[in-house]
Protein backbone atom coordinates (compact mmCIF):
# COMPACT_ATOMS: atom_id res chain seq x y z
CA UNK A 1 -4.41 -11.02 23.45
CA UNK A 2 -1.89 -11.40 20.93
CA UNK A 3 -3.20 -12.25 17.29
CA UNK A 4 -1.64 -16.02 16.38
CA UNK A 5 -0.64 -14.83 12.95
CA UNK A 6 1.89 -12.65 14.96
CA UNK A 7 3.25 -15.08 17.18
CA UNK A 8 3.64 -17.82 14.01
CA UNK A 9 5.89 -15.03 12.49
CA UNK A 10 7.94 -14.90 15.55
CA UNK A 11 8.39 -18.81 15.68
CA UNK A 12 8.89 -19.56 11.76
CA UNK A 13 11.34 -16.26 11.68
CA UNK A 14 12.95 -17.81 14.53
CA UNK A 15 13.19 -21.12 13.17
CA UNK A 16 14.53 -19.63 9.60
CA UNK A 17 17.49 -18.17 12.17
CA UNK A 18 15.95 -14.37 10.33
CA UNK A 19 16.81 -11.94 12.77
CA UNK A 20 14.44 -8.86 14.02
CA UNK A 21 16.86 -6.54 12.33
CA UNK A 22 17.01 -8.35 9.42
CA UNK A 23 13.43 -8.94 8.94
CA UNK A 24 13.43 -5.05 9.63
CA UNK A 25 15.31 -4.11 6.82
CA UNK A 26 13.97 -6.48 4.35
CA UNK A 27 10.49 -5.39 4.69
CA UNK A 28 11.81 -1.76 4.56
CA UNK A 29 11.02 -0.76 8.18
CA UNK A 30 12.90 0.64 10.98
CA UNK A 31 14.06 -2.16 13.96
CA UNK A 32 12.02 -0.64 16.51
CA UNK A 33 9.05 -0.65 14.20
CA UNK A 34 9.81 -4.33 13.33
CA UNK A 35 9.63 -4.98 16.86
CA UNK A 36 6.18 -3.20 17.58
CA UNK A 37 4.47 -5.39 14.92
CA UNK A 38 5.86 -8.95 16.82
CA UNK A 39 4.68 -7.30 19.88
CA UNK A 40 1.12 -6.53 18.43
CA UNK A 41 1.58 -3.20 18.77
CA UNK A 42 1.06 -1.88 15.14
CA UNK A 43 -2.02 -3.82 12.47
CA UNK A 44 0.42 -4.35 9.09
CA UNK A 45 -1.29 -4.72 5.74
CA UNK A 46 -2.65 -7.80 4.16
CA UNK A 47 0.42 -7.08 1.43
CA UNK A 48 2.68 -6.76 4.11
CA UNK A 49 2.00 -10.29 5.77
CA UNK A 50 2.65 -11.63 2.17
CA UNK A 51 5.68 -9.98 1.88
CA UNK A 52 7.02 -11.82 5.24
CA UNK A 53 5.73 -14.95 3.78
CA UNK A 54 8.09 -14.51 0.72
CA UNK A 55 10.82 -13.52 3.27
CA UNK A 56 10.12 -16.66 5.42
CA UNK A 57 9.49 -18.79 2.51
CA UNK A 58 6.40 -20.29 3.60
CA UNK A 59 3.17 -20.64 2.50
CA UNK A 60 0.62 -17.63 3.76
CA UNK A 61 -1.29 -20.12 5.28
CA UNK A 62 1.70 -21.29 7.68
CA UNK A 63 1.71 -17.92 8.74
CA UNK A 64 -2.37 -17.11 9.69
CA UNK A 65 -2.29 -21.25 11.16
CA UNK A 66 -5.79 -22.36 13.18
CA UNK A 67 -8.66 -22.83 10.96
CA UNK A 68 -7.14 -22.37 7.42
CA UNK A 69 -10.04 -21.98 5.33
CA UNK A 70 -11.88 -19.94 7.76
CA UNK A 71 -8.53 -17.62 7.84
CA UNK A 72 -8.09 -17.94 4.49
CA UNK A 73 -11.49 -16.32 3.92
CA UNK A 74 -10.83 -13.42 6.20
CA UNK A 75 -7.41 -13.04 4.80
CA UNK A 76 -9.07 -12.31 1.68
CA UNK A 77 -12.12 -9.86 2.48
CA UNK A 78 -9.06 -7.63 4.17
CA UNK A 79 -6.91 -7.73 1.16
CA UNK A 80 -10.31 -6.82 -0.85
CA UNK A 81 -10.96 -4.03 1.13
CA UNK A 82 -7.69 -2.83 1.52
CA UNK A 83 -7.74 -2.45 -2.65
CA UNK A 84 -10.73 -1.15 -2.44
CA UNK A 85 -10.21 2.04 0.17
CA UNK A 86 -7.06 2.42 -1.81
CA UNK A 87 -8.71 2.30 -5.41
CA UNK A 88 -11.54 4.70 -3.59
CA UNK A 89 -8.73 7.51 -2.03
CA UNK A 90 -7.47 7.18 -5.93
CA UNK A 91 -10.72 8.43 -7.07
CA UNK A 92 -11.11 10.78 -4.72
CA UNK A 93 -7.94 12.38 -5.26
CA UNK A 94 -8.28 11.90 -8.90
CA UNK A 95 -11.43 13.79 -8.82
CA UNK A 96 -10.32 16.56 -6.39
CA UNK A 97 -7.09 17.60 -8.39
CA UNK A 98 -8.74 17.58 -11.89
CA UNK A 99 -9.02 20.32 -13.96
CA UNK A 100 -12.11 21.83 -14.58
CA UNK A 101 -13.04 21.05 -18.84
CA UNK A 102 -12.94 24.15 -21.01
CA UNK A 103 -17.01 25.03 -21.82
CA UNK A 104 -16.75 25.15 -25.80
CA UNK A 105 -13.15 23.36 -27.40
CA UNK A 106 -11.04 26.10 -28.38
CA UNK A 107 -10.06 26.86 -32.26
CA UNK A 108 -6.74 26.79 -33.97
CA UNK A 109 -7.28 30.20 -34.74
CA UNK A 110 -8.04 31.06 -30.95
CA UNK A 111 -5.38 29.07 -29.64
CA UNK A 112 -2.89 31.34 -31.85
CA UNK A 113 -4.60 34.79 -31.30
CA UNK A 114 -3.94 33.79 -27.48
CA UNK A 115 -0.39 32.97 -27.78
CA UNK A 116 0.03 36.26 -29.91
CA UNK A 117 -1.35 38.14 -27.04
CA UNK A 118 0.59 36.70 -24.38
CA UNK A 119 3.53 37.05 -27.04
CA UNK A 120 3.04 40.80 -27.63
CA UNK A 121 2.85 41.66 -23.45
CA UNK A 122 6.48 40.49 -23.39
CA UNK A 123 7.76 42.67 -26.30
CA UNK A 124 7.81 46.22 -24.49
């Protein structure tokens, strides 16, 4: 069963007189791609279906039709946990790729010994 929020994109981007390759290209994906979302074939993101709203120039609400407030609220807990998976592989990575701290801060006087060592293994 086809979502409605797919096929009102199909008849508002038909009624604009937007083409499939058009749409496409504005939204940055490939034809065929394009063409798997209409069909239902590929989920797009919460961002995404604003982005075709500003394309379409229509309101968001156009676009998800039926019961507006109760698609209005769902709209929103995606787009909240879309940021928050996203905000949540940030951390993740963040914490993954840091760099351990050095145990005891290291002095002026250390930091230049160090350099002099590295310094003098080049000189032979």
């Amino acid at each position: 069963m086809e979502k409605e929020y797919i096929q009102n994109i199909k008849i508002i981007r038909i009624e604009k007189g937007i083409s499939q390759k058009e749409m496409a290209l504005r939204l940055g994906y490939g034809h065929s791609n394009y063409n798997k979302i209409e069909n239902g074939l590929i989920e797009i993101s919460v961002s995404k279906l604003y982005e075709i709203a500003d394309i379409l120039e229509v309101p968001i609400l156009k676009i998800l039709g039926g019961k507006e407030l109760e698609k209005l609220m769902e709209f929103i807990r995606l787009d909240y946990e879309e940021k928050m998976k996203n905000w949540f592989e940030d951390v993740a990575y963040k914490i993954k790729n840091a760099k351990p701290k050095p145990e005891k801060p290291i002095t002026k006087e250390e930091s230049e010994k160090r350099t002099k060592a590295r310094f003098d293994g080049y000189k032979k």
